[in-house]
Protein backbone atom coordinates (compact mmCIF):
# COMPACT_ATOMS: atom_id res chain seq x y z
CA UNK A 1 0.00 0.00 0.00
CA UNK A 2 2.78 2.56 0.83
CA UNK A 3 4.43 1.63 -2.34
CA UNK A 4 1.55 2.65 -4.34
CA UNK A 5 1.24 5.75 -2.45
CA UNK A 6 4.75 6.73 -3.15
CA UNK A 7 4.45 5.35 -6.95
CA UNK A 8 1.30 7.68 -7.16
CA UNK A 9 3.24 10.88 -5.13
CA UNK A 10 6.18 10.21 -7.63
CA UNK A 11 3.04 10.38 -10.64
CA UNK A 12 1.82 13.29 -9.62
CA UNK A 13 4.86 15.21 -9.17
CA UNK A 14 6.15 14.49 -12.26
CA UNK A 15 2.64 15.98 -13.95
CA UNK A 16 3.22 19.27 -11.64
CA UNK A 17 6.86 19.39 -13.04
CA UNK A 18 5.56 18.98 -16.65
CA UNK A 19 2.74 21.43 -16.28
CA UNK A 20 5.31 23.98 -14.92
CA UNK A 21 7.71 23.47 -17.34
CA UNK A 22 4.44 23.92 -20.51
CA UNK A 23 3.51 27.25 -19.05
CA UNK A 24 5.17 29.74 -21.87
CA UNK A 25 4.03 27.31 -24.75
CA UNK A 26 0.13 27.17 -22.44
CA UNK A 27 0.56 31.64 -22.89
CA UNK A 28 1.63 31.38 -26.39
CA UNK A 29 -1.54 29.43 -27.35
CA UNK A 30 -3.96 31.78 -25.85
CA UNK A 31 -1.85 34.80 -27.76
CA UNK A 32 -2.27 32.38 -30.78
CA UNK A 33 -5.94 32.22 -30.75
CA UNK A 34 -6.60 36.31 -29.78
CA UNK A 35 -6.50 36.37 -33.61
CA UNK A 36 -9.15 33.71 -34.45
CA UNK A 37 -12.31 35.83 -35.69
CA UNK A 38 -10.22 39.12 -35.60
CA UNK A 39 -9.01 41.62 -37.54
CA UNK A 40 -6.10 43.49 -37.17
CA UNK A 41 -5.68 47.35 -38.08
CA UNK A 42 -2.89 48.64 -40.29
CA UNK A 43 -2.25 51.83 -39.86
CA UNK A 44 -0.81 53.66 -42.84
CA UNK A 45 1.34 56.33 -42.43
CA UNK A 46 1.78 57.17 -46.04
CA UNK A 47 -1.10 58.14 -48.69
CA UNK A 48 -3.13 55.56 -50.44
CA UNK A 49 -1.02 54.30 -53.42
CA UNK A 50 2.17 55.79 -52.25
CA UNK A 51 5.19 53.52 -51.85
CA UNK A 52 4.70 52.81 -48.46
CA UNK A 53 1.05 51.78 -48.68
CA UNK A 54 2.04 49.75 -51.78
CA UNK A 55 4.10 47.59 -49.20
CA UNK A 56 1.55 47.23 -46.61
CA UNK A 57 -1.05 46.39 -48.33
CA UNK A 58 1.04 43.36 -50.25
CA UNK A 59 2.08 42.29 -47.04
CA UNK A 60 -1.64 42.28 -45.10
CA UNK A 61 -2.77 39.91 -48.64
CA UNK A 62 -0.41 37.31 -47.26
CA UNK A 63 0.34 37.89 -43.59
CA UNK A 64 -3.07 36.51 -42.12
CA UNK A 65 -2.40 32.93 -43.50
CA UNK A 66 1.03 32.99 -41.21
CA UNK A 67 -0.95 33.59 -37.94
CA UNK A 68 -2.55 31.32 -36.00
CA UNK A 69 -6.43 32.44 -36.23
CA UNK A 70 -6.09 33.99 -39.98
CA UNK A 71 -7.06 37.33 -39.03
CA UNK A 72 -7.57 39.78 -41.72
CA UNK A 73 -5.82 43.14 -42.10
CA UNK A 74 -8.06 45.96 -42.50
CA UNK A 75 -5.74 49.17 -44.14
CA UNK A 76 -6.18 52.77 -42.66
CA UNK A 77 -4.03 55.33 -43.95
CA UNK A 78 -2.80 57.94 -41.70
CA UNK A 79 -0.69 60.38 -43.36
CA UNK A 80 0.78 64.06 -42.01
CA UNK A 81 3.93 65.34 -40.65
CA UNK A 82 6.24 62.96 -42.16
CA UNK A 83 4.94 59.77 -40.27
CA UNK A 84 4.70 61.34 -36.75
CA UNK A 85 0.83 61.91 -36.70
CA UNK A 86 0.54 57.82 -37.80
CA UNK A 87 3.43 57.05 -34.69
CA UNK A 88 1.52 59.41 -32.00
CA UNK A 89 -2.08 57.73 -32.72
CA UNK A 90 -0.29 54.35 -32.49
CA UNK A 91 1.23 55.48 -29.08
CA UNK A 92 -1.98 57.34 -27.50
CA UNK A 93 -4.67 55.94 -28.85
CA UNK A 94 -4.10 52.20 -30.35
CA UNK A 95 -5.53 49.40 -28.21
CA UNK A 96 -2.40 47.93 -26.23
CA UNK A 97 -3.13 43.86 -27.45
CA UNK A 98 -1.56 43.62 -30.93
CA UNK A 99 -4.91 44.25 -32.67
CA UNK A 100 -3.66 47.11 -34.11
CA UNK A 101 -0.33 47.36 -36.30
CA UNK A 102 1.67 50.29 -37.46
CA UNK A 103 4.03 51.02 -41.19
CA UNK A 104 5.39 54.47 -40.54
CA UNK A 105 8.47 55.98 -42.04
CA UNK A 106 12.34 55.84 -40.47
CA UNK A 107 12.38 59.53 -39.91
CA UNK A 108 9.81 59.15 -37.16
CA UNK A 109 11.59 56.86 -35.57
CA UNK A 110 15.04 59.12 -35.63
CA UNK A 111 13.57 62.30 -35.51
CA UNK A 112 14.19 62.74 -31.81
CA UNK A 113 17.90 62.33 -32.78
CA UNK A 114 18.31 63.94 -35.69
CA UNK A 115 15.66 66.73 -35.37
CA UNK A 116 15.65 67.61 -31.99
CA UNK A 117 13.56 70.59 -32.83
CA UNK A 118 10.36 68.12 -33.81
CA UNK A 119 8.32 68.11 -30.90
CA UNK A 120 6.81 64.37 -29.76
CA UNK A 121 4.33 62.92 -28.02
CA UNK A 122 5.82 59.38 -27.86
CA UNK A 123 8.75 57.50 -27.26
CA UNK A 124 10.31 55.86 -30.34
CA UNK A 125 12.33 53.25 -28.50
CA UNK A 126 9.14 51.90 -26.44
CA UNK A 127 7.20 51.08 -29.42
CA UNK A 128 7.28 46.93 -29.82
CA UNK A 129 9.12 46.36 -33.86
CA UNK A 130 7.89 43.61 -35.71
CA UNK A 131 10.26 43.65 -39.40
CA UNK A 132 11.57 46.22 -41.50
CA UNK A 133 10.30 44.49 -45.01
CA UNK A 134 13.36 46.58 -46.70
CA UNK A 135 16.91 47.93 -45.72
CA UNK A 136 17.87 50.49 -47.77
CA UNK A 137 20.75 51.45 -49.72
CA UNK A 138 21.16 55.19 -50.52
CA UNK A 139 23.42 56.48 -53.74
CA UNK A 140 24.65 59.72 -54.91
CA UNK A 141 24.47 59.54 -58.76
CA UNK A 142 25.75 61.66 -61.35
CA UNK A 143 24.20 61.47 -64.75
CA UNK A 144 25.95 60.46 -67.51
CA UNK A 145 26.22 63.39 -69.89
CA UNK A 146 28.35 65.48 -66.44
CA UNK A 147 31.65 65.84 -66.97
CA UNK A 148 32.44 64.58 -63.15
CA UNK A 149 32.52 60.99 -62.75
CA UNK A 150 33.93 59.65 -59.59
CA UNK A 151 34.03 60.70 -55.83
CA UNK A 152 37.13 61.77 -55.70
CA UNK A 153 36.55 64.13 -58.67
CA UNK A 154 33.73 66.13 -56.96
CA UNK A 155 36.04 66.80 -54.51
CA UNK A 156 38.35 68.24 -57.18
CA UNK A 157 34.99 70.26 -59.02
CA UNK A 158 31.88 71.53 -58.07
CA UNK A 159 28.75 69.37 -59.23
CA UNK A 160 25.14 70.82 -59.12
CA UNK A 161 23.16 68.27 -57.44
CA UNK A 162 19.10 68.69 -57.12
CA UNK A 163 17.20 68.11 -53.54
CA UNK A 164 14.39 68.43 -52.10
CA UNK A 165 14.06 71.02 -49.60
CA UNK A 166 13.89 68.42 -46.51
CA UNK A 167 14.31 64.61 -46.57
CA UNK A 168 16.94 62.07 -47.84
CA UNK A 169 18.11 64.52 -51.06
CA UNK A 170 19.10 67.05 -49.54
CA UNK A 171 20.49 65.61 -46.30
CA UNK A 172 22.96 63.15 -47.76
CA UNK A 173 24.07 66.08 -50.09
CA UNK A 174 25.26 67.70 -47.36
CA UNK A 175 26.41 64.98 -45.43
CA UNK A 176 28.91 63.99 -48.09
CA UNK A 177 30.11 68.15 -48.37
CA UNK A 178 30.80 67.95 -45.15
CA UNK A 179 32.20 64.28 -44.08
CA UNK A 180 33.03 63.76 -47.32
CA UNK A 181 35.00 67.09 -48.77
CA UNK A 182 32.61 67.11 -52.35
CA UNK A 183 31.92 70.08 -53.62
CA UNK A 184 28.31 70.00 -54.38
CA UNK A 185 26.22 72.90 -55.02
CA UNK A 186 22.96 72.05 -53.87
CA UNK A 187 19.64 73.33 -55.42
CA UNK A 188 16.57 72.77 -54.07
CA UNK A 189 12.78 72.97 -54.16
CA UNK A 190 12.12 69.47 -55.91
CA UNK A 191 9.66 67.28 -55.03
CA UNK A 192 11.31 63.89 -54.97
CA UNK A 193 13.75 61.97 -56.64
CA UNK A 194 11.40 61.16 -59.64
CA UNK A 195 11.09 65.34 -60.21
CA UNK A 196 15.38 65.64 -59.85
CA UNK A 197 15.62 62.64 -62.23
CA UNK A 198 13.66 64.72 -64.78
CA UNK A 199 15.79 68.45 -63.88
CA UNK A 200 18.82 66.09 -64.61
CA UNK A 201 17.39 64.54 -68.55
CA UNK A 202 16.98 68.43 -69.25
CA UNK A 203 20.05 69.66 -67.21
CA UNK A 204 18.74 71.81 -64.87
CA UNK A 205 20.98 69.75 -62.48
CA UNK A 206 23.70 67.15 -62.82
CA UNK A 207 22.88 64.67 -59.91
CA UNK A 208 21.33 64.04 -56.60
CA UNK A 209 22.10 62.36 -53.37
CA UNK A 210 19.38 60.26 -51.30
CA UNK A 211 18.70 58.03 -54.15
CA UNK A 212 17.14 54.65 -53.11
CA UNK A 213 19.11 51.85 -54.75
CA UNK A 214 15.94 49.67 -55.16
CA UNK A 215 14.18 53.25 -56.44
CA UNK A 216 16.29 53.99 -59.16
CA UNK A 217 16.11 50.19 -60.53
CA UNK A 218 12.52 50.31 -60.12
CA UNK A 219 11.66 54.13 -61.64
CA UNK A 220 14.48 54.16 -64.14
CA UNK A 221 16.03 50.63 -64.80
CA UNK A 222 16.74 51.88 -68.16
CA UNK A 223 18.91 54.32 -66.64
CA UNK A 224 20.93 51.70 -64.63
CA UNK A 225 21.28 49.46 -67.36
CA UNK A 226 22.58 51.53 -70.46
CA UNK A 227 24.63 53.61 -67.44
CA UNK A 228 23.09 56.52 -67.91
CA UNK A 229 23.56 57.37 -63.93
CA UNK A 230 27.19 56.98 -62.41
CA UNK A 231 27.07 55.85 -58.71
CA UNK A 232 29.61 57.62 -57.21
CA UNK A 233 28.56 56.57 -53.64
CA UNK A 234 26.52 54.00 -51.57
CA UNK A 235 25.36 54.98 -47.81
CA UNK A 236 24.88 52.03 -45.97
CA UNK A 237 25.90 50.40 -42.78
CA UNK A 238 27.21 47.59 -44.81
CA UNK A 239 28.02 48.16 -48.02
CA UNK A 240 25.63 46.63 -51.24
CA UNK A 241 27.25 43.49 -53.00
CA UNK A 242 26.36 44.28 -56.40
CA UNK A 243 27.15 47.82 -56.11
CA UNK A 244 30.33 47.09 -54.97
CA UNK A 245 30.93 44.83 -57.75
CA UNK A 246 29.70 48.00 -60.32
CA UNK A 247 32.87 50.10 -58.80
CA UNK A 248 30.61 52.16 -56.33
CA UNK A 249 32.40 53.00 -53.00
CA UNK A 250 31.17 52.10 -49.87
CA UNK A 251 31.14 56.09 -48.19
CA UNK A 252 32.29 54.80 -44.76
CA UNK A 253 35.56 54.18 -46.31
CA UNK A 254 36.05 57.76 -47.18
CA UNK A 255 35.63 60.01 -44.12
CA UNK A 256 38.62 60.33 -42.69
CA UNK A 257 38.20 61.55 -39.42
CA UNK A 258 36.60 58.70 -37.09
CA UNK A 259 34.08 60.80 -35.61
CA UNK A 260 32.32 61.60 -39.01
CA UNK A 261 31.98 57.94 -39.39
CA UNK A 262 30.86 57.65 -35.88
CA UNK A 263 28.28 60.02 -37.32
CA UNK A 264 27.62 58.77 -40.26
CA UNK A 265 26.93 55.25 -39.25
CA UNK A 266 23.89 56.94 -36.69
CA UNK A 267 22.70 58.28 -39.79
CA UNK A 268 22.77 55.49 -41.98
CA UNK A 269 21.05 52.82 -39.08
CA UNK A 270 17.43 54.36 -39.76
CA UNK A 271 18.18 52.81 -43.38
CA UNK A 272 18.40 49.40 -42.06
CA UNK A 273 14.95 49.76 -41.16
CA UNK A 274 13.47 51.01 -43.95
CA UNK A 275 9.93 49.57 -44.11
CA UNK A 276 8.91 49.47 -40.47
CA UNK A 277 6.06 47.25 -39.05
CA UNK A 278 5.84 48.09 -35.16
CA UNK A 279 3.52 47.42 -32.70
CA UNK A 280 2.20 49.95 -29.43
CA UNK A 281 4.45 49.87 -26.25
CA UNK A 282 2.68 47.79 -23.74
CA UNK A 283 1.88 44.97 -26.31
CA UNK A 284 1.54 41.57 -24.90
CA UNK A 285 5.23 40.19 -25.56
CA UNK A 286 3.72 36.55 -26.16
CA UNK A 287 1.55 38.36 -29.22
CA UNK A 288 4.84 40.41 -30.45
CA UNK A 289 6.38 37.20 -30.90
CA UNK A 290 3.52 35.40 -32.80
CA UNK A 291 3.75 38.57 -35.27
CA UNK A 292 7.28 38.36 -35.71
CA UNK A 293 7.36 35.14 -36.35
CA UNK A 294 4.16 35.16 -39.24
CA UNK A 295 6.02 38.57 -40.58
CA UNK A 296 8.86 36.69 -40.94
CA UNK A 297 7.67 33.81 -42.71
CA UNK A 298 5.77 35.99 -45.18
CA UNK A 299 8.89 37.50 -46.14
CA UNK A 300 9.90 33.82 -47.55
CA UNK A 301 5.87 32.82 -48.72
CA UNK A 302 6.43 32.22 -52.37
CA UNK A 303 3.06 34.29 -53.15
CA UNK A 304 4.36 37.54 -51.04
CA UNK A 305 7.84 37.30 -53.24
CA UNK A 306 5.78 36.96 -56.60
CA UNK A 307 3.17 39.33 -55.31
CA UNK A 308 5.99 42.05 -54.38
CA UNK A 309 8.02 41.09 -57.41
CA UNK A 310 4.59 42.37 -59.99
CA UNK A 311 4.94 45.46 -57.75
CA UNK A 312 8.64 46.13 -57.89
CA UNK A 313 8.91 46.20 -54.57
CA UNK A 314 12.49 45.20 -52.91
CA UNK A 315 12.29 43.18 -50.22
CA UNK A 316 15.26 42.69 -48.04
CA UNK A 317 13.86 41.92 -44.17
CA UNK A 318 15.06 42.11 -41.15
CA UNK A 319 13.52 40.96 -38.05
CA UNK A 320 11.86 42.62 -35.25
CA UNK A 321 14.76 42.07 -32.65
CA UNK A 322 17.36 43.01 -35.01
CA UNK A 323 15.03 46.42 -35.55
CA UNK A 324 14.51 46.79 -31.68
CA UNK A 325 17.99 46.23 -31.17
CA UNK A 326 19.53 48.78 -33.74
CA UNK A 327 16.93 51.69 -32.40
CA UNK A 328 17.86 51.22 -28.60
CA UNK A 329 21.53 51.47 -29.86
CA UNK A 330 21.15 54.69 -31.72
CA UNK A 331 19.09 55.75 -28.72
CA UNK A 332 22.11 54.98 -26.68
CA UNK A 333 24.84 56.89 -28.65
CA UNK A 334 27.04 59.29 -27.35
CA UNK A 335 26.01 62.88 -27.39
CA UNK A 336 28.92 63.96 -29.34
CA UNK A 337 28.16 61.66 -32.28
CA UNK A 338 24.39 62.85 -32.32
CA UNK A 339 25.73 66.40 -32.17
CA UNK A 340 27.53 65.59 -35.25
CA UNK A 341 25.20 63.52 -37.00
CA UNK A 342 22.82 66.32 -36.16
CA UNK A 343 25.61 68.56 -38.02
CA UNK A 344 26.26 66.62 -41.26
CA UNK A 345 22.78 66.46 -42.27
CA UNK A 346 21.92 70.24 -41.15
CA UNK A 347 20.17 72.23 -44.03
């Protein structure tokens, strides 16, 4: 009789053991099924049809099958003040349980770096990242017909480059005059790229700086295939292969003084990043992880590459840690590397 008690103690232990030890997978199931017979808002922070609501809305026609309870993504575009109006209603007004996602540009992420002067009501770092669908690689290009043809020449002769008159264009412009020693003149009041790409076919203006790699192959791959643009450039953390291959320099290679790239490399972070997907701070962590994980595996889904591919959309992911993790280091950095990231990209 006592042996069957202590046979049945021993039983019964073991269950408690193995019930303890299934908790976290118990928690992940009931964040799993939140989504059955729900549907989860996307909130937009660019204009219907714009580049950044072309990637959202490819990714919400593939992202439901990935998680558990095939939700459905309802689209809501948000646009205004560069992303920051998109950010603030995600931070003060979104329901804090994951049924509510966010796409909203870099800059609104950095700005409380890199534009002090922009005035917040939220806390980039707090918000919970799910994937960047794109990490971006920006160019300074010089069309073909300019006399100037490498990096080291504008440093030598003045080149008129074309901007915008706030945003990637102009900011890398004069990043690169003064980390870099070029000597561009910069003339602005364009509206994008696609409006400097035209000043440059009539020569208003003999290059720009900001370019999107995957934007130029995508707007003007007739342009990068008969070389009618010269790359003189690449901005990027880490430095494109193909590019590379084509001659381009990687920029980081070419500021001398170590502070500049210090600088530079703050700058250039936001890019890896490019196509944000984040959720509200106080997010369940177990329901973060089930949306990293389905945003992740729609970045591989054969019909979200062929789907993007019809598009001409670039995808090149990176996962919501690896996002998280970048932002809470440029939130960390030293306050004389902002002050001179803060410096470079000045107007």
């Amino acid at each position: 009789m006592r042996l069957i008690t202590h046979a049945r103690l021993i039983t019964r232990l073991v269950a408690i053991t193995l019930s303890f030890f299934a908790l976290p997978s118990t928690y992940d199931a009931r964040a799993d099924n939140f989504y059955v017979n729900r549907a989860i808002e996307f909130i937009v922070a660019g204009n219907a049809g714009a580049g950044y609501d072309t990637y959202a809305r490819t990714l919400a026609r593939h992202m439901g099958r990935h998680i558990p309870g095939s939700p459905t993504f309802v689209i809501r575009n948000m646009p205004g003040a560069g992303g920051i109006v998109a950010a603030s209603w995600l931070a003060n007004v979104a329901p804090k349980d994951d049924s509510t996602v966010g796409a909203i540009y870099p800059g609104s992420i950095m700005s409380p770096i890199l534009q002090p002067e922009t005035k917040l009501t939220y806390d980039p770092a707090s918000f919970k990242y799910i994937g960047s669908a794109d990490s971006s690689v920006y160019l300074c290009a010089i069309y073909h017909t300019t006399r100037v043809g490498s990096y080291d020449a504008a440093r030598q002769q003045p080149i008129v480059v074309g901007a915008s008159s706030a945003g990637s264009t102009m900011e890398f412009a004069n990043l690169h005059i003064r980390a870099g020693g070029v000597k561009f003149k910069v003339v602005t009041g364009y509206k994008g790229t696609a409006d400097i790409m035209l000043a440059m076919e009539r020569g208003e203006v003999e290059g720009l700086c900001g370019l999107d790699w995957a934007s130029a192959q995508a707007q003007r791959p007739d342009w990068v295939r008969d070389g009618k643009l010269k790359f003189i450039v690449q901005d990027a953390l880490v430095p494109n292969e193909e590019l590379t291959k084509r001659g381009t320099p990687h920029s980081l290679t070419l500021f001398s003084d170590p502070l500049d790239r210090e600088a530079a490399e703050l700058v250039f972070s936001q890019q890896v990043f490019g196509r944000p997907y984040l959720a509200p701070a106080g997010t369940p962590g177990a329901r973060v992880e089930v949306l990293r994980a389905a945003f992740m595996a729609t970045m591989k889904d054969p019909g979200f590459v062929a789907d993007a591919q019809k598009s001409r959309l670039n995808i090149a992911p990176a996962d919501g840690a690896k996002v998280e993790e970048l932002i809470q280091r440029a939130f960390s950095a030293s306050d004389r590397t902002v002050r001179r990231a803060r410096e470079l990209i000045a107007p």
